[in-house]
PDB file of N, CA and C in Angstrom:
ATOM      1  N   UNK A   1       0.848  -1.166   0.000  1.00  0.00           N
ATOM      2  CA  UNK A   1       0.000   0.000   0.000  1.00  0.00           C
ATOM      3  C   UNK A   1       0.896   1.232   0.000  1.00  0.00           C
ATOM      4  N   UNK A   2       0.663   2.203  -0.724  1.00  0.00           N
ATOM      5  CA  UNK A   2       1.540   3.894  -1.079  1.00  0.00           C
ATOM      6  C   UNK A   2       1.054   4.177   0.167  1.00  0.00           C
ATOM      7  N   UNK A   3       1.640   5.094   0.350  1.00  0.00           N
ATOM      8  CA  UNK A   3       1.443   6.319   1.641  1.00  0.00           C
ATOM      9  C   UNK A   3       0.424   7.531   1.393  1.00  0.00           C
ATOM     10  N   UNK A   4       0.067   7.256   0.073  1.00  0.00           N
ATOM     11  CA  UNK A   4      -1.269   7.960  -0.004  1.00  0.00           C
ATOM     12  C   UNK A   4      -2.476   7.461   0.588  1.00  0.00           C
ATOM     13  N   UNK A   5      -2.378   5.953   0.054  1.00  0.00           N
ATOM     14  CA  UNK A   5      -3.413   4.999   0.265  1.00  0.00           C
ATOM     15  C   UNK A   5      -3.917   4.923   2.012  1.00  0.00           C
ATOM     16  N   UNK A   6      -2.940   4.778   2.591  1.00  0.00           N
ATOM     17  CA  UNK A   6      -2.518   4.622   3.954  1.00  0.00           C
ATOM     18  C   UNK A   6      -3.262   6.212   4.745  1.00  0.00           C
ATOM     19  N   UNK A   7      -2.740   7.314   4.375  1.00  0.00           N
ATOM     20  CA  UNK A   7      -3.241   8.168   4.679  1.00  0.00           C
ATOM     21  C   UNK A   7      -4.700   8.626   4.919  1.00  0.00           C
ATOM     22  N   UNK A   8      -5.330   7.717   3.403  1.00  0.00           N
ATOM     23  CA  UNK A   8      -6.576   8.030   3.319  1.00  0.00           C
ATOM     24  C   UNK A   8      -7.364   7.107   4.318  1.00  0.00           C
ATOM     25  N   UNK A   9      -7.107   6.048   4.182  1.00  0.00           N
ATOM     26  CA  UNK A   9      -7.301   4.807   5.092  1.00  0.00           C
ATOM     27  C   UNK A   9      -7.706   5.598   6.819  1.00  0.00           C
ATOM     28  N   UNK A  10      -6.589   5.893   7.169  1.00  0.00           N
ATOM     29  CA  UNK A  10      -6.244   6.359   8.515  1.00  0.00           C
ATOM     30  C   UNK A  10      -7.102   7.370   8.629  1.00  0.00           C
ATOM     31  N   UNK A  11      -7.643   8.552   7.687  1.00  0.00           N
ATOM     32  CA  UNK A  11      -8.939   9.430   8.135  1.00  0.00           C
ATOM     33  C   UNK A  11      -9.808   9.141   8.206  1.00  0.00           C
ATOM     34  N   UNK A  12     -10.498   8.049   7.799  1.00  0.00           N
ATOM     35  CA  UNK A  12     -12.003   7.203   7.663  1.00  0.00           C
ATOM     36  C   UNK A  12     -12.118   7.204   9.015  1.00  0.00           C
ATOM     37  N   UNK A  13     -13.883   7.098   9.009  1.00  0.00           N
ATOM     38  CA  UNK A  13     -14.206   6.792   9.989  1.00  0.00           C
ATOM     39  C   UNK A  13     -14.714   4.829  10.457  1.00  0.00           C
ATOM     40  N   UNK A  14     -14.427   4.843  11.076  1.00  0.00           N
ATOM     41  CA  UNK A  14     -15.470   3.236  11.578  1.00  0.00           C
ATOM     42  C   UNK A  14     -16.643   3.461  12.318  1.00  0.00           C
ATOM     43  N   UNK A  15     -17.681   2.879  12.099  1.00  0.00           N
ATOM     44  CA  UNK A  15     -19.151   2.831  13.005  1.00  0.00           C
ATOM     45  C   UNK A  15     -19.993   1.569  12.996  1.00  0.00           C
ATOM     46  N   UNK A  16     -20.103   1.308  14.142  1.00  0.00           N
ATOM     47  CA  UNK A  16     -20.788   0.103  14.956  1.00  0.00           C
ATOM     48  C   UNK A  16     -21.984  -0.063  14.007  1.00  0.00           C
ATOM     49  N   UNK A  17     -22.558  -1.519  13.167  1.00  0.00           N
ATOM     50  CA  UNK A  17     -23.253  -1.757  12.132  1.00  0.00           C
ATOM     51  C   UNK A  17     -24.558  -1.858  13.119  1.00  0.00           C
ATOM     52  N   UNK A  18     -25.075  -0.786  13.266  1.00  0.00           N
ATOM     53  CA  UNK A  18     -26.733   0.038  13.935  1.00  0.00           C
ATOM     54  C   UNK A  18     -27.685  -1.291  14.091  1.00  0.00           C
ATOM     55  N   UNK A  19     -28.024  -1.722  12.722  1.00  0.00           N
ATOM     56  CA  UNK A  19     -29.195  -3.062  12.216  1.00  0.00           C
ATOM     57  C   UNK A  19     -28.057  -4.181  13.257  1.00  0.00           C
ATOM     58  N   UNK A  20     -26.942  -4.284  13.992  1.00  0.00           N
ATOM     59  CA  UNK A  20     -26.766  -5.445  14.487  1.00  0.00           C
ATOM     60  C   UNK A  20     -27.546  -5.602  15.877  1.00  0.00           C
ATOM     61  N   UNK A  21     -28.088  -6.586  16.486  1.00  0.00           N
ATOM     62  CA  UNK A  21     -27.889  -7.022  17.722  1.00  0.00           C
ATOM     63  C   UNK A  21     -26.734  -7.537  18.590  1.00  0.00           C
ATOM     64  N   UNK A  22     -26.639  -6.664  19.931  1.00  0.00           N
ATOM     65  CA  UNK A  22     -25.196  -6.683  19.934  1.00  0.00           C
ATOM     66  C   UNK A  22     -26.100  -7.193  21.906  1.00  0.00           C
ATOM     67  N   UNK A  23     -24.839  -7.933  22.241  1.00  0.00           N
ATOM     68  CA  UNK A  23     -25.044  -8.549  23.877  1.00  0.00           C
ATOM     69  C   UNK A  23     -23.867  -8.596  24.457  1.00  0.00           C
ATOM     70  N   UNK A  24     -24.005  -7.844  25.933  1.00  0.00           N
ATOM     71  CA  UNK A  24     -23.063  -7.905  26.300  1.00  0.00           C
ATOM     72  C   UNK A  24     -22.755  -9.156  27.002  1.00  0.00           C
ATOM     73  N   UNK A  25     -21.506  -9.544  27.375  1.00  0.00           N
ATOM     74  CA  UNK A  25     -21.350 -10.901  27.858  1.00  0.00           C
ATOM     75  C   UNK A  25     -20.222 -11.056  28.994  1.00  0.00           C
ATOM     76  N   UNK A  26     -20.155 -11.701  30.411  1.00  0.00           N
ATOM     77  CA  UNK A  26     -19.129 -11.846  31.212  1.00  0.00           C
ATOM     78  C   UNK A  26     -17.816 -11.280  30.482  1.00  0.00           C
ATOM     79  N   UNK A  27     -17.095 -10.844  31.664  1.00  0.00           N
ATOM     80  CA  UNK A  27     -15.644 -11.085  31.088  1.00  0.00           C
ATOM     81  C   UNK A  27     -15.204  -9.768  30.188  1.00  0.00           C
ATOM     82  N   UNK A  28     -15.850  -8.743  29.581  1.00  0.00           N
ATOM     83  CA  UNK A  28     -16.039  -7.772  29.075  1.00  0.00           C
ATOM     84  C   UNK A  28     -16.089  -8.519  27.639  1.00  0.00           C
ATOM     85  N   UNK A  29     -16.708  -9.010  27.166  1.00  0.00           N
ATOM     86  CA  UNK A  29     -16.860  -9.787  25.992  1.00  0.00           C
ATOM     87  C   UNK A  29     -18.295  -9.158  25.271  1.00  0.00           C
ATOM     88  N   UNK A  30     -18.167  -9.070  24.385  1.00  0.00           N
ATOM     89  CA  UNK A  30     -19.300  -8.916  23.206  1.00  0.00           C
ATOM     90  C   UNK A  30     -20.057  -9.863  22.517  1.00  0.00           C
ATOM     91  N   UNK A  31     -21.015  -9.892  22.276  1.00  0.00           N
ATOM     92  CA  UNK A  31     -21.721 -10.818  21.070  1.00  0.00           C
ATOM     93  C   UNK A  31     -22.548 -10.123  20.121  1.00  0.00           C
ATOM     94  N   UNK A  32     -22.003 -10.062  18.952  1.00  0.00           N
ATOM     95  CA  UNK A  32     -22.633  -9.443  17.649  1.00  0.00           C
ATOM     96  C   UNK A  32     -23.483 -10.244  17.002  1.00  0.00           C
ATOM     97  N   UNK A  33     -24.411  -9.878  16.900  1.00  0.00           N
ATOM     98  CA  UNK A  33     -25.266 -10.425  15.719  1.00  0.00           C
ATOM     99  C   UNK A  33     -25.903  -9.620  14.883  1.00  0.00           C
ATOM    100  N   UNK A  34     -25.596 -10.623  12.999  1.00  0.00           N
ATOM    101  CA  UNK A  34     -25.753  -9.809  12.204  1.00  0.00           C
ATOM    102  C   UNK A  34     -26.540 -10.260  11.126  1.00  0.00           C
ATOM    103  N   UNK A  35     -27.457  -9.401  10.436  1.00  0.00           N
ATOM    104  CA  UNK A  35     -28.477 -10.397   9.688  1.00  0.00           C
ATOM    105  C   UNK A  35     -27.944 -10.823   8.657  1.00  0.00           C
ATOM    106  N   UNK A  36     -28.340 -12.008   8.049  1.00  0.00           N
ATOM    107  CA  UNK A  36     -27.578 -12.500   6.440  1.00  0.00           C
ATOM    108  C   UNK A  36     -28.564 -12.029   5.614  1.00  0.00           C
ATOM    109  N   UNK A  37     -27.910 -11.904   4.446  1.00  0.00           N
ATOM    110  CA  UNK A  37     -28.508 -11.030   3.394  1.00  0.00           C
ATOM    111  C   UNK A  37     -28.457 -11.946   2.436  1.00  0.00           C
ATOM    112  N   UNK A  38     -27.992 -13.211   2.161  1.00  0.00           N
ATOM    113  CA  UNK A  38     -28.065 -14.366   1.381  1.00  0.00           C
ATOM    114  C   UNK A  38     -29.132 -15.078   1.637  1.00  0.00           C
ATOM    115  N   UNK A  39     -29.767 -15.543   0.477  1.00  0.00           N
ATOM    116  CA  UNK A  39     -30.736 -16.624   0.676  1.00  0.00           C
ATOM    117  C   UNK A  39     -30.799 -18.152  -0.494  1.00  0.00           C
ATOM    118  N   UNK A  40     -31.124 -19.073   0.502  1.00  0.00           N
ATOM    119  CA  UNK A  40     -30.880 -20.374  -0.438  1.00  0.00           C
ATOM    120  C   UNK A  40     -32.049 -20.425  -0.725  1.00  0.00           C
ATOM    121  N   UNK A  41     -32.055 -20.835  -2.315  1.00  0.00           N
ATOM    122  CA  UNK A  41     -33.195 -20.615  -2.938  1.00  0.00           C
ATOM    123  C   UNK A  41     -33.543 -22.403  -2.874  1.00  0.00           C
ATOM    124  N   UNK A  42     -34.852 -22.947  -3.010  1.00  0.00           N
ATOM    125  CA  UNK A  42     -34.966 -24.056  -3.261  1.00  0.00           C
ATOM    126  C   UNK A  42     -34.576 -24.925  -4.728  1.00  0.00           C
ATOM    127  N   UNK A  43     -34.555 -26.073  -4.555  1.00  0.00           N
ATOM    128  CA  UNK A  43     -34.393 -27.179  -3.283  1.00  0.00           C
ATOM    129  C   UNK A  43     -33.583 -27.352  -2.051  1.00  0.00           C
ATOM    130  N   UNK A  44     -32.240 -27.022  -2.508  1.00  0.00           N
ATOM    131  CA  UNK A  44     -31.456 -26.152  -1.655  1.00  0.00           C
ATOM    132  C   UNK A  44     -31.514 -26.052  -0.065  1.00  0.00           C
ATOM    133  N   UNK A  45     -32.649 -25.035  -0.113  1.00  0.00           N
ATOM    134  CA  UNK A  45     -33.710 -24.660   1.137  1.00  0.00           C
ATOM    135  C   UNK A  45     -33.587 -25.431   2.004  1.00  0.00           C
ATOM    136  N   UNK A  46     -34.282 -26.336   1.553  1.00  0.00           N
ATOM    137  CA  UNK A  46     -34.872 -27.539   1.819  1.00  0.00           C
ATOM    138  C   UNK A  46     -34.096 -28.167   2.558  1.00  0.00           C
ATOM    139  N   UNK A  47     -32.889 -28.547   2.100  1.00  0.00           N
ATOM    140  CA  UNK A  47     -31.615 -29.267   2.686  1.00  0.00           C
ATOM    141  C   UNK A  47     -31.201 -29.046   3.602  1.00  0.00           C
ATOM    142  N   UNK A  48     -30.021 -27.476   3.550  1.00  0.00           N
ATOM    143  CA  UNK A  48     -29.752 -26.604   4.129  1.00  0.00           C
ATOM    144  C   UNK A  48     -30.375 -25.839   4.877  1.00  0.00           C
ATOM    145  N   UNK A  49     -30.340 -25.714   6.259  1.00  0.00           N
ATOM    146  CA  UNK A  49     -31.030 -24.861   7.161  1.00  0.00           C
ATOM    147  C   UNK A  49     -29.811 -23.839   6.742  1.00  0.00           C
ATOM    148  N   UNK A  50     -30.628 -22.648   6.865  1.00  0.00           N
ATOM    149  CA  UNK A  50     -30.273 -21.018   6.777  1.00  0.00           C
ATOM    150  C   UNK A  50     -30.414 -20.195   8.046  1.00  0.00           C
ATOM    151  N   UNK A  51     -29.473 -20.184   8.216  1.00  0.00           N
ATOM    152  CA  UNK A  51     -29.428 -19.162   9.392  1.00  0.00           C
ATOM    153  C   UNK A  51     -29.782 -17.633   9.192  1.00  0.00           C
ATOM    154  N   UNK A  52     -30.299 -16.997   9.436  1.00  0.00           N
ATOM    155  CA  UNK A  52     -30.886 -15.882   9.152  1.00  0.00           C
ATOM    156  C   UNK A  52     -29.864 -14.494  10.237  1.00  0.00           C
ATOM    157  N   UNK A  53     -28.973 -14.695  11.010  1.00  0.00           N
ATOM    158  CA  UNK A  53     -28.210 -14.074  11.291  1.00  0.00           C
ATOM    159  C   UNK A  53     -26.537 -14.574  11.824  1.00  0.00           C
ATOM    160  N   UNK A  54     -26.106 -14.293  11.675  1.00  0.00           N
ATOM    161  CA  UNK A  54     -24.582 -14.823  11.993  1.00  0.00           C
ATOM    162  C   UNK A  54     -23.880 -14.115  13.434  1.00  0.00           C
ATOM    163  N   UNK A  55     -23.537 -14.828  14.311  1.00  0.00           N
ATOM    164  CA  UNK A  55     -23.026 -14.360  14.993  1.00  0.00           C
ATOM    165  C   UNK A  55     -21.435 -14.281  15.123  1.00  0.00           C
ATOM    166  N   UNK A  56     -20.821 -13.010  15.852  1.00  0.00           N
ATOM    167  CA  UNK A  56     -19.440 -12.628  16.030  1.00  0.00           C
ATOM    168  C   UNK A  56     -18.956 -12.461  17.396  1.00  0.00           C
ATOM    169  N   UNK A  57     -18.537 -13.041  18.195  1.00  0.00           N
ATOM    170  CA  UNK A  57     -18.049 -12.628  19.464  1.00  0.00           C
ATOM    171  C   UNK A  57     -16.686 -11.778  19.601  1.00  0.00           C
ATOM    172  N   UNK A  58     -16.640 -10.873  20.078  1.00  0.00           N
ATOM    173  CA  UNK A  58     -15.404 -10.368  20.510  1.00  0.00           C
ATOM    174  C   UNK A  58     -14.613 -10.490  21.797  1.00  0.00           C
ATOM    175  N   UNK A  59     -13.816 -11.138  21.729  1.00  0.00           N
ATOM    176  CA  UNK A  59     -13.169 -10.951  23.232  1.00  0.00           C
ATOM    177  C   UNK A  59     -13.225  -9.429  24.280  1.00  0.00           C
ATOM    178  N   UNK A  60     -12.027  -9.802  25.118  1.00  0.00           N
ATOM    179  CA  UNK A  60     -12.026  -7.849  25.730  1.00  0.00           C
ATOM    180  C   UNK A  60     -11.277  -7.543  25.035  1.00  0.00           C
ATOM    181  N   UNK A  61     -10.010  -7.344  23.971  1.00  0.00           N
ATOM    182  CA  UNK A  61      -9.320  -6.636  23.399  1.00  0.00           C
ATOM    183  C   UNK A  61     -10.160  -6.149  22.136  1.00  0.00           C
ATOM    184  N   UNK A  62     -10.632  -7.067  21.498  1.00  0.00           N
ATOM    185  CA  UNK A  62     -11.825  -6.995  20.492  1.00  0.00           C
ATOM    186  C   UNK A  62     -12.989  -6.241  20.658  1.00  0.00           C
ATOM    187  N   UNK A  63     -13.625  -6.284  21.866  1.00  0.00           N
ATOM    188  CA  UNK A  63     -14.512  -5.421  22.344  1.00  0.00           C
ATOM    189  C   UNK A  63     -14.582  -3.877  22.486  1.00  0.00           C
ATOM    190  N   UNK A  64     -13.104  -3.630  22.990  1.00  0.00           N
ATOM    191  CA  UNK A  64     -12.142  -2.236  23.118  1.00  0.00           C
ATOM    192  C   UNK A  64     -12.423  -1.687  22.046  1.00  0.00           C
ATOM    193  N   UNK A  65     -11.929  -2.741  20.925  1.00  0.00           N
ATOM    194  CA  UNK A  65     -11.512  -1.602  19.802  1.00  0.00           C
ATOM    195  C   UNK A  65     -12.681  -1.465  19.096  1.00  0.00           C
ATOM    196  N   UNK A  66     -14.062  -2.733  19.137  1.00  0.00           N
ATOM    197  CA  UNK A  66     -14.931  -2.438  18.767  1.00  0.00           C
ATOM    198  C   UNK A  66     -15.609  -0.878  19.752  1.00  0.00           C
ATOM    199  N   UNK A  67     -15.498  -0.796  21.045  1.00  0.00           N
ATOM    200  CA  UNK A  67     -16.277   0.237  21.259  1.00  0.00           C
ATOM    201  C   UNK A  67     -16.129   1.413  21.025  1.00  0.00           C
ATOM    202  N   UNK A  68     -14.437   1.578  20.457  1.00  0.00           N
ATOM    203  CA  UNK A  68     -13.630   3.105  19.652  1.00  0.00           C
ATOM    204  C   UNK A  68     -14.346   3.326  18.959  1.00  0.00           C
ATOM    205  N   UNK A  69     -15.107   2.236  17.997  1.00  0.00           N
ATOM    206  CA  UNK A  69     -15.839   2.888  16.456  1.00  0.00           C
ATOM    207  C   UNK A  69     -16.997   2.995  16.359  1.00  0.00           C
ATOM    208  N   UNK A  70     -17.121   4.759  16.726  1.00  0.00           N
ATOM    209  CA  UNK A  70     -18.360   5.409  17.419  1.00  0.00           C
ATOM    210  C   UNK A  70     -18.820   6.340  15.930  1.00  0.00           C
ATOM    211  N   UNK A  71     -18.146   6.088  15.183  1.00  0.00           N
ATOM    212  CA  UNK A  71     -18.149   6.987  13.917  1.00  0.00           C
ATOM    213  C   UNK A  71     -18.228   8.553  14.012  1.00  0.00           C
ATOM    214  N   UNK A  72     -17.061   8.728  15.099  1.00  0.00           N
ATOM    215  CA  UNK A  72     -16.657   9.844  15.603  1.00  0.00           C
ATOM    216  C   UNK A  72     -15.377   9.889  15.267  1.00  0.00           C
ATOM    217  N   UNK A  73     -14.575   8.588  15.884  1.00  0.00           N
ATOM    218  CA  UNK A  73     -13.076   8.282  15.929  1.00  0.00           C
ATOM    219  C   UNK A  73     -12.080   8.477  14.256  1.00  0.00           C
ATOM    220  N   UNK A  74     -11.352   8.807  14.142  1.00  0.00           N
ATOM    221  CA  UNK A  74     -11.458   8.054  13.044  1.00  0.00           C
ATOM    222  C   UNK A  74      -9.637   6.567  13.051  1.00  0.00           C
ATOM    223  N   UNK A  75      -9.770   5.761  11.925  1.00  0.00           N
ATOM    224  CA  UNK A  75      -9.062   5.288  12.307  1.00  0.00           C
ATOM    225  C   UNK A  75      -7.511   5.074  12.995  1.00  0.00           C
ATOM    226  N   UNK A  76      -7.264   6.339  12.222  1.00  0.00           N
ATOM    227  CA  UNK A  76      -5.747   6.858  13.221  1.00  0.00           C
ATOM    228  C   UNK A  76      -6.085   7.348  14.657  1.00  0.00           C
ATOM    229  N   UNK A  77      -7.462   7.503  14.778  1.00  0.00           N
ATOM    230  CA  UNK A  77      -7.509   8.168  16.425  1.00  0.00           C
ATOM    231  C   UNK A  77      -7.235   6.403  17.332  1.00  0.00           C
ATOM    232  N   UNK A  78      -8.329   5.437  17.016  1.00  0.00           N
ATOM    233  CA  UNK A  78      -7.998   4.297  17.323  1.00  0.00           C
ATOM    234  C   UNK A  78      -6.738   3.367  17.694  1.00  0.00           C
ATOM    235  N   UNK A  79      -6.265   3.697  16.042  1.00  0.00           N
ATOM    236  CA  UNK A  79      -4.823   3.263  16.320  1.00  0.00           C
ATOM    237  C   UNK A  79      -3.993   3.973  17.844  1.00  0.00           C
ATOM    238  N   UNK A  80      -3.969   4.637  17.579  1.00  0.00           N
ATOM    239  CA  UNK A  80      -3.785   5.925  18.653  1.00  0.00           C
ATOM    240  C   UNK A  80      -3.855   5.158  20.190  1.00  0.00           C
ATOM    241  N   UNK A  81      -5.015   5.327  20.449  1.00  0.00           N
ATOM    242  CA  UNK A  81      -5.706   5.006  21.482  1.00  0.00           C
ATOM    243  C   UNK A  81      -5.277   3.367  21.878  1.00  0.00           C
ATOM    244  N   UNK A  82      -5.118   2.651  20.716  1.00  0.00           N
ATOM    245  CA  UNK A  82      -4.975   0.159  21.509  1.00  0.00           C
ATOM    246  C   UNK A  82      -3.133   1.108  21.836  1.00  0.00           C
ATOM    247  N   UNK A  83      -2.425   2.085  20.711  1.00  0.00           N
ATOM    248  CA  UNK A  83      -0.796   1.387  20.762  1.00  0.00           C
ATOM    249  C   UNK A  83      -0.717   2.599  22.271  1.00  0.00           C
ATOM    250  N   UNK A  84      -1.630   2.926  23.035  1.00  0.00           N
ATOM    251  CA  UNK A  84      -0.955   3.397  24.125  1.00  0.00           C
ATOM    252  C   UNK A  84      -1.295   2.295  25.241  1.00  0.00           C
ATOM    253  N   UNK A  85      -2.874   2.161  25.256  1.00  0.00           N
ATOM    254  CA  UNK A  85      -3.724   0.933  25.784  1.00  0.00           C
ATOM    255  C   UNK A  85      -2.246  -0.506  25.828  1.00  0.00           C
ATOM    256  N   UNK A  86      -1.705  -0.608  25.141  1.00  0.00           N
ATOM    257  CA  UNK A  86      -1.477  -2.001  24.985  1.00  0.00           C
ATOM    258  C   UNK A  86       0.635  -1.535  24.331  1.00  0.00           C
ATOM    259  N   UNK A  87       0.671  -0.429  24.915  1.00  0.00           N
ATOM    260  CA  UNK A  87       2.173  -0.163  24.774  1.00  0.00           C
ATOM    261  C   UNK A  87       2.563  -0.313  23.280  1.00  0.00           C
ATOM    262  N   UNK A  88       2.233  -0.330  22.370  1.00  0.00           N
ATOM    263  CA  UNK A  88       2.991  -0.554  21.318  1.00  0.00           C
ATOM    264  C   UNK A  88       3.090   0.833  20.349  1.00  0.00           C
ATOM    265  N   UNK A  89       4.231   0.181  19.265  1.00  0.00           N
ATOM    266  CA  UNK A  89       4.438   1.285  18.303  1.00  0.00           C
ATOM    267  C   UNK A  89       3.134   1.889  17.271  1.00  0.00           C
ATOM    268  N   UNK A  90       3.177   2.358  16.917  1.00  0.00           N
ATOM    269  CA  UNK A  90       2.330   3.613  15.760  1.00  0.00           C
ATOM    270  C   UNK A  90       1.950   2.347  14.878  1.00  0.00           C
ATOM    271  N   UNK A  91       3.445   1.327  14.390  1.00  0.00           N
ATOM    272  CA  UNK A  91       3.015   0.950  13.367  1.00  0.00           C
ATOM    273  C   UNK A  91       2.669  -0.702  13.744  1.00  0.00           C
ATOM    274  N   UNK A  92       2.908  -1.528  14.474  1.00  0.00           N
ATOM    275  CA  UNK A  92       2.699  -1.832  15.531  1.00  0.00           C
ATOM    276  C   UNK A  92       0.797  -1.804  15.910  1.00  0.00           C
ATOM    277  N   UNK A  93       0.921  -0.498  16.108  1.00  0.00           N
ATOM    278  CA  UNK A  93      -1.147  -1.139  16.660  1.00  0.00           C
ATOM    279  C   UNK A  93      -1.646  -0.555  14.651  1.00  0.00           C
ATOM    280  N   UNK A  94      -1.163   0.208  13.929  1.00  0.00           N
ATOM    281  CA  UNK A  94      -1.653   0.354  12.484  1.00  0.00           C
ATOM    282  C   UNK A  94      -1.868  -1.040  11.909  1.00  0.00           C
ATOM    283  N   UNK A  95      -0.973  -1.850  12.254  1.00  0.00           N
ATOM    284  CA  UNK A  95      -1.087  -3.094  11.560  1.00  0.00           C
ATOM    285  C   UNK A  95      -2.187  -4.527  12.407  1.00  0.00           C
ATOM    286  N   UNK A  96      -1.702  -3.966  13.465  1.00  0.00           N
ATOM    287  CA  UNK A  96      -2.895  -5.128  14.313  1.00  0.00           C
ATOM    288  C   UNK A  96      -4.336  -4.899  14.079  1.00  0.00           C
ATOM    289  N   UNK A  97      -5.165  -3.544  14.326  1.00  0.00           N
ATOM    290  CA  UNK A  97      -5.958  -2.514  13.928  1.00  0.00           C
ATOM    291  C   UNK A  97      -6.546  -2.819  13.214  1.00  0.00           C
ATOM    292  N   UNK A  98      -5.809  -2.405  11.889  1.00  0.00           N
ATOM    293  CA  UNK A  98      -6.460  -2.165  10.356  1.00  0.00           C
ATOM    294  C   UNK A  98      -6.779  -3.571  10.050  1.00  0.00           C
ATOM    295  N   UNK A  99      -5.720  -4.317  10.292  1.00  0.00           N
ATOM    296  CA  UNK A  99      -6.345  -6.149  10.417  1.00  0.00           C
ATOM    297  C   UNK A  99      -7.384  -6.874  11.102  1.00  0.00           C
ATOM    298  N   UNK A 100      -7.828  -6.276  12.403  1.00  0.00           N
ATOM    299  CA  UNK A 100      -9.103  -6.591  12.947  1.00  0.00           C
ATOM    300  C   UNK A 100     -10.076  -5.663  12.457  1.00  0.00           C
ATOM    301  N   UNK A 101     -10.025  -4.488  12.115  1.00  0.00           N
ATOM    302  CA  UNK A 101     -11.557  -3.857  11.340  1.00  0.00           C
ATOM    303  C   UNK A 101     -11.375  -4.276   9.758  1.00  0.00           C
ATOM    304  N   UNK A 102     -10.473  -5.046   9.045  1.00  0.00           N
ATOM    305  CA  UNK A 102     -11.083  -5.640   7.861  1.00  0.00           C
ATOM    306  C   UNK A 102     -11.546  -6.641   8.413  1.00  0.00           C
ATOM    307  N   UNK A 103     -11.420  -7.375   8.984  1.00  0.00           N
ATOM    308  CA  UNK A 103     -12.223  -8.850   9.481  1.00  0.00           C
ATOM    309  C   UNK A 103     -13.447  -8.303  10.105  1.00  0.00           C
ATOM    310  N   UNK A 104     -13.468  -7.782  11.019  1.00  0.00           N
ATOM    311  CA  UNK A 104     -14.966  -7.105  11.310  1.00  0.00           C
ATOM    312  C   UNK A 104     -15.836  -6.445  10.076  1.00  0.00           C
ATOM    313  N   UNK A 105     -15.476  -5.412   9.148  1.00  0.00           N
ATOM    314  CA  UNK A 105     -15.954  -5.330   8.113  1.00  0.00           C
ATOM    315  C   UNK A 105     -16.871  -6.040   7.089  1.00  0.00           C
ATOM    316  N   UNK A 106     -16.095  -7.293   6.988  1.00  0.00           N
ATOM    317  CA  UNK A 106     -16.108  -8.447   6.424  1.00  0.00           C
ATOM    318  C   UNK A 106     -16.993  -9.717   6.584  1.00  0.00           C
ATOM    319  N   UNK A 107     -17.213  -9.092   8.182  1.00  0.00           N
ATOM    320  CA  UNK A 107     -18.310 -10.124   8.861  1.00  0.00           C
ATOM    321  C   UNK A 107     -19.730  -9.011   9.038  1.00  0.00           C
ATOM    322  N   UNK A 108     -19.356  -7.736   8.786  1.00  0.00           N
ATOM    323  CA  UNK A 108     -20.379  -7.095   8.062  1.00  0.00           C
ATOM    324  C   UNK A 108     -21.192  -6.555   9.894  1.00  0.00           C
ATOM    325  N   UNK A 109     -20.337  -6.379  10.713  1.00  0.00           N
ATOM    326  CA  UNK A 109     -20.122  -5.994  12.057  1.00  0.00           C
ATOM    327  C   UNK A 109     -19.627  -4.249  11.986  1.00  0.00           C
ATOM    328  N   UNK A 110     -18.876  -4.136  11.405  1.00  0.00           N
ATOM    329  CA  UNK A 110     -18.059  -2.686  11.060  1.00  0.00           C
ATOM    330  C   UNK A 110     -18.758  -2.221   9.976  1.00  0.00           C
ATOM    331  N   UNK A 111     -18.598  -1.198   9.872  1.00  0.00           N
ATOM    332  CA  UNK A 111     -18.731  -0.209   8.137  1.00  0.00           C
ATOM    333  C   UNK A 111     -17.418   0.775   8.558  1.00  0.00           C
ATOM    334  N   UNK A 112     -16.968   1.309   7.047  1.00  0.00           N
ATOM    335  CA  UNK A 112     -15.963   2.309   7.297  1.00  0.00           C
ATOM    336  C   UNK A 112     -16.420   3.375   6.177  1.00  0.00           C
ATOM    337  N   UNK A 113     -16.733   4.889   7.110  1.00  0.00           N
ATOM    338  CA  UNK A 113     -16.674   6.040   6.433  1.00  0.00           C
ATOM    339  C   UNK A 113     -15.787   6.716   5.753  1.00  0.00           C
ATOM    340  N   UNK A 114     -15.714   6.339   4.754  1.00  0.00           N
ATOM    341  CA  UNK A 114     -14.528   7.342   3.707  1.00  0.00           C
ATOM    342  C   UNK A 114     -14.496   9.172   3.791  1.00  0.00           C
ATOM    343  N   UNK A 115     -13.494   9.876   4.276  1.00  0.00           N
ATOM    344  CA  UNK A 115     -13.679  11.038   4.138  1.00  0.00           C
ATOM    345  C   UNK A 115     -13.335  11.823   3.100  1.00  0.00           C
ATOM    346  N   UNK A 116     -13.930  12.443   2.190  1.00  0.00           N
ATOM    347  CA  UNK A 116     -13.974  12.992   1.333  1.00  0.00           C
ATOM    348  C   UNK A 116     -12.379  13.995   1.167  1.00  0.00           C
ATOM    349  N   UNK A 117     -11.388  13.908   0.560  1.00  0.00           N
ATOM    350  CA  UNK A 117      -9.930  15.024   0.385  1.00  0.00           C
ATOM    351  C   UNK A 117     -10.619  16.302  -0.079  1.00  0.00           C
ATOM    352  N   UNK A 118     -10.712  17.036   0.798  1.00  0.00           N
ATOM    353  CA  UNK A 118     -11.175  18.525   0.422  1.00  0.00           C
ATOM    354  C   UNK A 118     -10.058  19.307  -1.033  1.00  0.00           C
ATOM    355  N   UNK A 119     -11.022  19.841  -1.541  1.00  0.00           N
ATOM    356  CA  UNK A 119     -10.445  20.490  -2.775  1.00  0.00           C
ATOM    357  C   UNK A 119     -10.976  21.958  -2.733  1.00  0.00           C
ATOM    358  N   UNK A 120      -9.434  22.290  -3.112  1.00  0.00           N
ATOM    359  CA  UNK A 120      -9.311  24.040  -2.778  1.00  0.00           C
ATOM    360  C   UNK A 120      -9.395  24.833  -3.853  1.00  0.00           C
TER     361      UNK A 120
END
């Protein structure tokens, strides 16, 4: 990834996916649930039971960084915030980070707000 790419990345925002059901759980643990948007068409159907939402648990480190993304933060504030939380370098929590909100993303738990590069 360029250092443009990276840049832009790092101003986005992240925000908690609203339509999920979310539970809190012992231990400072999370449970996400999220609706599926796939459907098995028959015969298929038939076979296959369909789960109609998927669930995601987060641990407490997982939970943390899920509760940063208030779609206020944006992702360099985050980063920010686990590499002091958890002692590490800039690049260091950038890389741990950006690797757990694509997997959250992905499980359709996260969304990420792109901020627009102002033009002068």
């Amino acid at each position: 990834m360029n250092e443009g790419s990276w840049t832009t990345m790092l101003r986005a925002r992240a925000r908690q996916n609203r339509a999920a059901r979310v539970e809190r759980e012992p231990g400072e643990r999370i449970a996400v649930w999220v609706q599926q948007t796939r459907r098995l068409v028959p015969p298929i159907s038939w076979i296959v039971p369909f789960r109609r939402e998927r669930l995601t648990r987060l641990d407490p480190i997982g939970s943390r960084v899920w509760s940063l993304c208030d779609g206020h933060r944006t992702v360099e504030e985050i980063v920010d915030v686990v590499a002091s939380l958890y002692r590490l370098s800039f690049h260091e929590s950038r890389v741990a980070v950006t690797g757990y909100l694509k997997s959250l993303i992905q499980r359709g738990v996260l969304a990420i707000e792109m901020v627009e590069d102002a033009v002068e």
